[in-house]
N, C-alpha and C. Protein backbone atom coordinates (compact mmCIF):
# COMPACT_ATOMS: atom_id res chain seq x y z
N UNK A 1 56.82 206.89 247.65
CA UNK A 1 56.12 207.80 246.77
C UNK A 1 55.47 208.92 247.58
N UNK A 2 54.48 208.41 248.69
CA UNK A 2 53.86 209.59 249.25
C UNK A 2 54.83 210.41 249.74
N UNK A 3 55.87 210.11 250.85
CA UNK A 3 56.63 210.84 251.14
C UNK A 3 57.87 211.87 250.29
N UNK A 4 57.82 211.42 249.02
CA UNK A 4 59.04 212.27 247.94
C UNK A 4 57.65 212.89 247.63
N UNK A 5 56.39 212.98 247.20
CA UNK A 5 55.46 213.75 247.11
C UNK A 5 55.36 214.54 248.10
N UNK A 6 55.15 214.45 249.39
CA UNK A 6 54.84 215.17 250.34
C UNK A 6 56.00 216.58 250.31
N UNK A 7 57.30 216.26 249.93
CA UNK A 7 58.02 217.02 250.25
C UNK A 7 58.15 217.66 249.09
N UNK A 8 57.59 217.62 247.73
CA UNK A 8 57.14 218.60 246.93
C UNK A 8 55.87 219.37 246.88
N UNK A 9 55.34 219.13 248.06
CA UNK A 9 53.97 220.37 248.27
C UNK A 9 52.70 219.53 247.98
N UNK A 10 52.85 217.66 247.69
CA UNK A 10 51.69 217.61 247.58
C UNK A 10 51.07 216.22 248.69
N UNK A 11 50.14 216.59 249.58
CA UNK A 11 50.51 215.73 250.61
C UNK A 11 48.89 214.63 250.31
N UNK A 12 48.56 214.52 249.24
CA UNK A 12 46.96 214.40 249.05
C UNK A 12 47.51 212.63 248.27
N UNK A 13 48.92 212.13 247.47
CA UNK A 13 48.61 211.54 247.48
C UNK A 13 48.09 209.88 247.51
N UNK A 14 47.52 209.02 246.37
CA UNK A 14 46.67 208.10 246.57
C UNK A 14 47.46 207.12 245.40
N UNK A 15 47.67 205.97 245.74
CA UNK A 15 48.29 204.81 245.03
C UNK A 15 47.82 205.01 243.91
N UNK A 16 46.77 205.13 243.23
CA UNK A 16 46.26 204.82 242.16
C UNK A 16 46.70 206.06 241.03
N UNK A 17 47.38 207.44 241.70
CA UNK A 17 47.68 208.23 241.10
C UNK A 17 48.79 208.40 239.94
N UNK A 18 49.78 207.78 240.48
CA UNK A 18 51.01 207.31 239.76
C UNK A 18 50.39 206.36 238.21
N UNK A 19 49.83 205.48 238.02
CA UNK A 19 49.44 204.78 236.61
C UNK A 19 48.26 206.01 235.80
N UNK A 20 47.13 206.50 236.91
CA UNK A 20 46.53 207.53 235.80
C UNK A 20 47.65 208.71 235.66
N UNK A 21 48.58 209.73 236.28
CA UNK A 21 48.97 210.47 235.71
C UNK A 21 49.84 210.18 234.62
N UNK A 22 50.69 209.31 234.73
CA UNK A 22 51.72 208.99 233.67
C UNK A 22 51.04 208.02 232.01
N UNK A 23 49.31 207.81 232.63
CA UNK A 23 48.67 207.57 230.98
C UNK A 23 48.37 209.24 230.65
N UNK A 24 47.88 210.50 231.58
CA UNK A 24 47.25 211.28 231.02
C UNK A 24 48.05 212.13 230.97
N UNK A 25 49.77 212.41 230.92
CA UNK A 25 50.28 213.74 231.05
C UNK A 25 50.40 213.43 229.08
N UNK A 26 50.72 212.62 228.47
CA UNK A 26 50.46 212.43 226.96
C UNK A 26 49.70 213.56 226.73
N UNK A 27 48.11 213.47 227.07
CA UNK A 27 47.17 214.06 226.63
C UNK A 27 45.79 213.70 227.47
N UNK A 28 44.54 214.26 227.02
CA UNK A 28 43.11 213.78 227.11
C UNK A 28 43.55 212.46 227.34
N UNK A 29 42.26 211.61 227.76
CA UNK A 29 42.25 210.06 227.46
C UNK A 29 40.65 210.16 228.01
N UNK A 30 39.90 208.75 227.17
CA UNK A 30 38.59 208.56 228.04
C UNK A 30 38.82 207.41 229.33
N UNK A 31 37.58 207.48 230.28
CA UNK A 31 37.76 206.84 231.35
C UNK A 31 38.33 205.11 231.18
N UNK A 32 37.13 204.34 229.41
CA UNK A 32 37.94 203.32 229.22
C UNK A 32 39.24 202.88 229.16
N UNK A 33 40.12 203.96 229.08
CA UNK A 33 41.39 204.11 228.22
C UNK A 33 42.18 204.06 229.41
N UNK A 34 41.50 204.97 230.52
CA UNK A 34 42.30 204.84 232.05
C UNK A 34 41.89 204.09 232.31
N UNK A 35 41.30 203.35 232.90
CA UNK A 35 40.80 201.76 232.96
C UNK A 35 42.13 200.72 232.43
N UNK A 36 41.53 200.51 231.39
CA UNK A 36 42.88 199.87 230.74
C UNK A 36 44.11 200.25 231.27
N UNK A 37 44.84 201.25 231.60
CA UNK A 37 45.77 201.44 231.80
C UNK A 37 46.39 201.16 233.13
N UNK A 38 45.65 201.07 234.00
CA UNK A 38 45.80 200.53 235.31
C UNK A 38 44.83 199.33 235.82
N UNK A 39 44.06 198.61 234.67
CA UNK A 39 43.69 197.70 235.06
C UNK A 39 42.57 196.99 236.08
N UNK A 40 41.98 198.56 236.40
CA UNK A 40 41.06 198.36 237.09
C UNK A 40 39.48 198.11 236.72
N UNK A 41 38.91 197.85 237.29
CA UNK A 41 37.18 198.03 236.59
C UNK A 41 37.16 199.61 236.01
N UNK A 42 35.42 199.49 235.40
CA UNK A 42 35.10 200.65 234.88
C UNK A 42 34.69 201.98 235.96
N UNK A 43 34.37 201.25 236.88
CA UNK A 43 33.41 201.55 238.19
C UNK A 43 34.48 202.27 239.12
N UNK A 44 35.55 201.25 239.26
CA UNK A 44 36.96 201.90 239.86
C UNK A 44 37.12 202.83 239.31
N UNK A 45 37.69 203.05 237.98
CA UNK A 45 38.32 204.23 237.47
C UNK A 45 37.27 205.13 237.10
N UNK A 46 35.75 205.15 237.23
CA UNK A 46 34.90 206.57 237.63
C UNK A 46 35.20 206.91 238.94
N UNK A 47 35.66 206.04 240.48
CA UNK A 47 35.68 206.63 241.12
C UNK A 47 37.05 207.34 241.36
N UNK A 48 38.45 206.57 241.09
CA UNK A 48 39.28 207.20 240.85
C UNK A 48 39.47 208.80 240.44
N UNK A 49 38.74 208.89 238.82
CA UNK A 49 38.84 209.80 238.30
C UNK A 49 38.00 210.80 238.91
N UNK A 50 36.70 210.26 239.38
CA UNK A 50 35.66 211.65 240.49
C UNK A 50 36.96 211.87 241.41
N UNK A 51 37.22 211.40 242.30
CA UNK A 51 38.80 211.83 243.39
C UNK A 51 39.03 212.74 243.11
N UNK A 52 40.06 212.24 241.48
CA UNK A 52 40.70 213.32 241.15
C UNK A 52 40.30 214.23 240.74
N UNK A 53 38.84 214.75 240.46
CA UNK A 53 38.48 215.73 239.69
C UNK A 53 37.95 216.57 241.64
N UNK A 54 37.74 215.83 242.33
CA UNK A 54 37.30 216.69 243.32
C UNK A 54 38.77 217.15 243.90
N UNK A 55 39.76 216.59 243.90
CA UNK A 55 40.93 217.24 244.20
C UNK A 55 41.94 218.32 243.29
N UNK A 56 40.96 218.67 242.38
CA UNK A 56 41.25 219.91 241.02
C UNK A 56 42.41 219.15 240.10
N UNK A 57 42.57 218.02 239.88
CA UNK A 57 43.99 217.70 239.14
C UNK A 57 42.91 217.27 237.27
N UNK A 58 42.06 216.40 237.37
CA UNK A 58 41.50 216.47 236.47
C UNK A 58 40.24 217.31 235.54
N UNK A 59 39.74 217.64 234.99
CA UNK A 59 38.43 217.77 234.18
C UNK A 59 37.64 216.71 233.44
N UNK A 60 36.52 216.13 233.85
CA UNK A 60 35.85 215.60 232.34
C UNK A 60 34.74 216.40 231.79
N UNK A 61 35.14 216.07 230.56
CA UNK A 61 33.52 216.59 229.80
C UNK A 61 33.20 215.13 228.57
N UNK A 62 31.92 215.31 228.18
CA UNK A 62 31.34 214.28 227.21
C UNK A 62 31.74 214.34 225.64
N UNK A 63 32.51 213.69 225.25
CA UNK A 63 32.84 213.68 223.82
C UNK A 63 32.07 214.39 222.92
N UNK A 64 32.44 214.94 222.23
CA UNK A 64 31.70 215.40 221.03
C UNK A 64 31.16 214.47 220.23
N UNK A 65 31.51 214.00 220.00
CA UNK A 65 31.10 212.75 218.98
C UNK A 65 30.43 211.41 219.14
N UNK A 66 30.87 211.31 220.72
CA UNK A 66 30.23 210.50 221.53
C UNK A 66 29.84 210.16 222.77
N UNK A 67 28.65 210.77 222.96
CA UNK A 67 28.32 211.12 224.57
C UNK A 67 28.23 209.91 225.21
N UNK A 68 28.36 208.91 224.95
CA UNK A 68 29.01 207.52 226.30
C UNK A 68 30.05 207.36 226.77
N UNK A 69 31.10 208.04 225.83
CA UNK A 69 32.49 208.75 226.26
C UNK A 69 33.00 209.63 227.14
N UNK A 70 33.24 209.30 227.90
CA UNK A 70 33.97 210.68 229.29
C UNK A 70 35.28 210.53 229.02
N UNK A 71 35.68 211.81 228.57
CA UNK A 71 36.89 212.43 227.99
C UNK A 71 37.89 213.20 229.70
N UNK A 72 38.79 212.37 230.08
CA UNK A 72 39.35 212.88 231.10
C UNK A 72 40.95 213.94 230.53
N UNK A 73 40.75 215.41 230.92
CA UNK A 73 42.26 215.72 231.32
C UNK A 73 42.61 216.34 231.80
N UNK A 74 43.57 216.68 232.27
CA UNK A 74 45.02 217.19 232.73
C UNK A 74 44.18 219.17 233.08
N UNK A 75 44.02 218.89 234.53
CA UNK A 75 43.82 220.37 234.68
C UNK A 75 45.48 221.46 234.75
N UNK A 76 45.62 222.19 235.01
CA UNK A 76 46.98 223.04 235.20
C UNK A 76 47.91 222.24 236.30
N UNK A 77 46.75 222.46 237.30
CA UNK A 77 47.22 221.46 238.82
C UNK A 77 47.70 220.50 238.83
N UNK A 78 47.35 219.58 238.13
CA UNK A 78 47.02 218.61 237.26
C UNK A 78 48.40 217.76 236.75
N UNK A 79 48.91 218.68 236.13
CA UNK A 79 50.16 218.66 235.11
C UNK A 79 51.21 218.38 235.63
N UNK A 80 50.91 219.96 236.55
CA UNK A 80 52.49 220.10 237.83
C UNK A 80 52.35 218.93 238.71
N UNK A 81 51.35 218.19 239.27
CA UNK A 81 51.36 216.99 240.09
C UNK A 81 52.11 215.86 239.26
N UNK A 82 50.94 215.62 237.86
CA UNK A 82 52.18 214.46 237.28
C UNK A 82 52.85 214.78 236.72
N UNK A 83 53.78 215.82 236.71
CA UNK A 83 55.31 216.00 236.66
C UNK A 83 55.80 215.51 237.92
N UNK A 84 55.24 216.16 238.85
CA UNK A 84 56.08 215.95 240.30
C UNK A 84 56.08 214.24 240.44
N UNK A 85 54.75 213.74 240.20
CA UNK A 85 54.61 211.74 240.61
C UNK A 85 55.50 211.30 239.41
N UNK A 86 55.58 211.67 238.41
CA UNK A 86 57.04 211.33 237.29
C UNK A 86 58.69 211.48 237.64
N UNK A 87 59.08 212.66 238.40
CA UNK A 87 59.83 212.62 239.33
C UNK A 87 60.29 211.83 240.41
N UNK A 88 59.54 211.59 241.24
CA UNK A 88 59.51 210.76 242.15
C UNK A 88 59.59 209.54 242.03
N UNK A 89 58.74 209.17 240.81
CA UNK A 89 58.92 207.48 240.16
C UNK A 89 60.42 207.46 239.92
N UNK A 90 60.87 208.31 238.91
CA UNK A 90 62.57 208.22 238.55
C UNK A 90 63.15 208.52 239.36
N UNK A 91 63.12 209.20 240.86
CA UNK A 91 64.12 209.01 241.98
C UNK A 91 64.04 208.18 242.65
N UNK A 92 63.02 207.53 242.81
CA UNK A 92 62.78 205.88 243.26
C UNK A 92 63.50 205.02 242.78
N UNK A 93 63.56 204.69 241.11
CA UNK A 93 64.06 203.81 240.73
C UNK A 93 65.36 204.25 240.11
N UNK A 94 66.13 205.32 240.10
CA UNK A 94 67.90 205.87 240.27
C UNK A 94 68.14 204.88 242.28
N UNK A 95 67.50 205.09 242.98
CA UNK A 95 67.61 204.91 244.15
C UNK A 95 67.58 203.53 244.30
N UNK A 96 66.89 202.97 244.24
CA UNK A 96 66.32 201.31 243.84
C UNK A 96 67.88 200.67 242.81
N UNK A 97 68.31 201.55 241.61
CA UNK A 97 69.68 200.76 240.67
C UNK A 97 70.87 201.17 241.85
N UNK A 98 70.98 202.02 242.67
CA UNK A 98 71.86 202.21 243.39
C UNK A 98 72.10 200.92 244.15
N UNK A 99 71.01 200.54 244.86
CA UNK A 99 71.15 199.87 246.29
C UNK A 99 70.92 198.42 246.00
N UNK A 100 70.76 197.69 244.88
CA UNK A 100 69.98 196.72 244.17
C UNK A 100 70.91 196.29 243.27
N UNK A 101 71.91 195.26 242.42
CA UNK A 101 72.39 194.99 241.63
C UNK A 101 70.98 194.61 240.17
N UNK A 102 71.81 194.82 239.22
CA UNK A 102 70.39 194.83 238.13
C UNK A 102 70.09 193.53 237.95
N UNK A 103 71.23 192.34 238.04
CA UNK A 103 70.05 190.80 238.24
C UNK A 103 69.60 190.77 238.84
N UNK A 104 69.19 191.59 240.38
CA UNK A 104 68.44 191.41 240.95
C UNK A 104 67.39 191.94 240.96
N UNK A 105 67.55 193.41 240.29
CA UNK A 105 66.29 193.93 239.36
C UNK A 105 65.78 193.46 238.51
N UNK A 106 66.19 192.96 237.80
CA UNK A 106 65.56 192.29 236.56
C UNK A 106 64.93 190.88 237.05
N UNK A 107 64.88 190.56 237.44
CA UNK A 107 64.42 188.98 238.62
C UNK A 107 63.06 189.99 239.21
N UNK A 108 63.60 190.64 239.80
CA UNK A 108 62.50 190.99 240.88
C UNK A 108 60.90 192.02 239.52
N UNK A 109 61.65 192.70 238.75
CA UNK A 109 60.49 193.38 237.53
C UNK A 109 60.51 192.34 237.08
N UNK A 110 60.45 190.89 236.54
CA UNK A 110 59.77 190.13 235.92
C UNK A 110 58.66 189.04 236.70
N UNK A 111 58.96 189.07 238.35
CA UNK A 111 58.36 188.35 239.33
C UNK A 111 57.00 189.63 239.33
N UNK A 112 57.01 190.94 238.95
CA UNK A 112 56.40 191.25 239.51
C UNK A 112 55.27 191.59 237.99
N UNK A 113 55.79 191.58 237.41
CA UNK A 113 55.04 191.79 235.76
C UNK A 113 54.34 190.64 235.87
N UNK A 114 54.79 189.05 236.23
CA UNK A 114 54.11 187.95 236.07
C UNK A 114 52.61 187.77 237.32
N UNK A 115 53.17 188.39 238.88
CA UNK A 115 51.88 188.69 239.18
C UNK A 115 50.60 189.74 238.54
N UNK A 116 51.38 190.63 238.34
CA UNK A 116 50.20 191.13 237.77
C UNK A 116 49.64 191.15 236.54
N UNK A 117 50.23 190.26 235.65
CA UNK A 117 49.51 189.50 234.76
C UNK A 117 48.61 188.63 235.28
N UNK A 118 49.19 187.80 236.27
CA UNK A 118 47.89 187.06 236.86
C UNK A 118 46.79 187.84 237.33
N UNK A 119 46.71 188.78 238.23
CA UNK A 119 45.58 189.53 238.59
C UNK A 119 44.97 189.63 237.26
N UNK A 120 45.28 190.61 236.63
CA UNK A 120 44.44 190.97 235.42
C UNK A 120 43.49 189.77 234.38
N UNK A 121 44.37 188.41 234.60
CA UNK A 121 43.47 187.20 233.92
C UNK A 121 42.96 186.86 235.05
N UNK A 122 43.03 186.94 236.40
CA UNK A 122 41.99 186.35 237.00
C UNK A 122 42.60 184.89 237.62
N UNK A 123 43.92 184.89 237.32
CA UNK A 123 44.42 183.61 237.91
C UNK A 123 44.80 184.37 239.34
N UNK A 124 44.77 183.49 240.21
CA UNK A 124 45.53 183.77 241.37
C UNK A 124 47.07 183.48 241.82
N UNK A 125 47.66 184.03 242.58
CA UNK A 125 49.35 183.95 242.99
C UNK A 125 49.65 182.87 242.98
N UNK A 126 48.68 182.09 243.78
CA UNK A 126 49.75 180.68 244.23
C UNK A 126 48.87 179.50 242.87
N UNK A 127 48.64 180.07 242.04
CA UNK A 127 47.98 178.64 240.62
C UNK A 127 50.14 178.73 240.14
């Protein structure tokens, strides 16, 4: 990832970028909503999202309707990045069906869906 990024002009980034851009190129979302979407604490994804707002890709402002709400989106910068980390995901995995037979893809995305189901309940790898 970093490196098919790097060689589209963006050398800044950070693992966690790939799950928030591809919830927020949709639209807006609040910080709960990115949370959820990558699974992290609440605490994580304020600092996540500060990152990204100090690296110009996001904006927040406070809901209208409900100021406990931090409304995150998509600055200009923003956009063109997760286009570019959307790219890169799909030349990864064109690259990945090339070199990989698909039972062995499909084995390996369900080994890996089932760990991280465990993370998220809190079970560990080897239960």
């Amino acid at each position: 990832m970093a490196e098919g990024l790097r060689r589209k002009g963006y050398d800044d980034y950070r693992p966690s970028d790939a799950a928030v851009f591809r919830h927020l190129l949709p639209g807006p979302s609040s910080v709960g909503e990115v949370t959820a979407a990558f699974g992290a604490s609440r605490q994580a994804a304020r600092k996540v999202v500060a990152g990204l707002e100090r690296r110009g890709y996001v904006s927040t402002e406070r809901d209208s309707t409900d100021a406990r709400r931090l409304v995150v989106s998509l600055t200009p910068s923003g956009q063109a990045y997760g286009r570019a980390v959307v790219e890169v995901i799909e030349a990864v995995n064109r690259e990945l069906t090339e070199r990989v037979d698909a039972e062995q893809l499909a084995a390996t995305r369900q080994v890996l869906l089932e760990v991280i189901s465990g993370e998220r309940s809190g079970r560990s790898a080897s239960e």
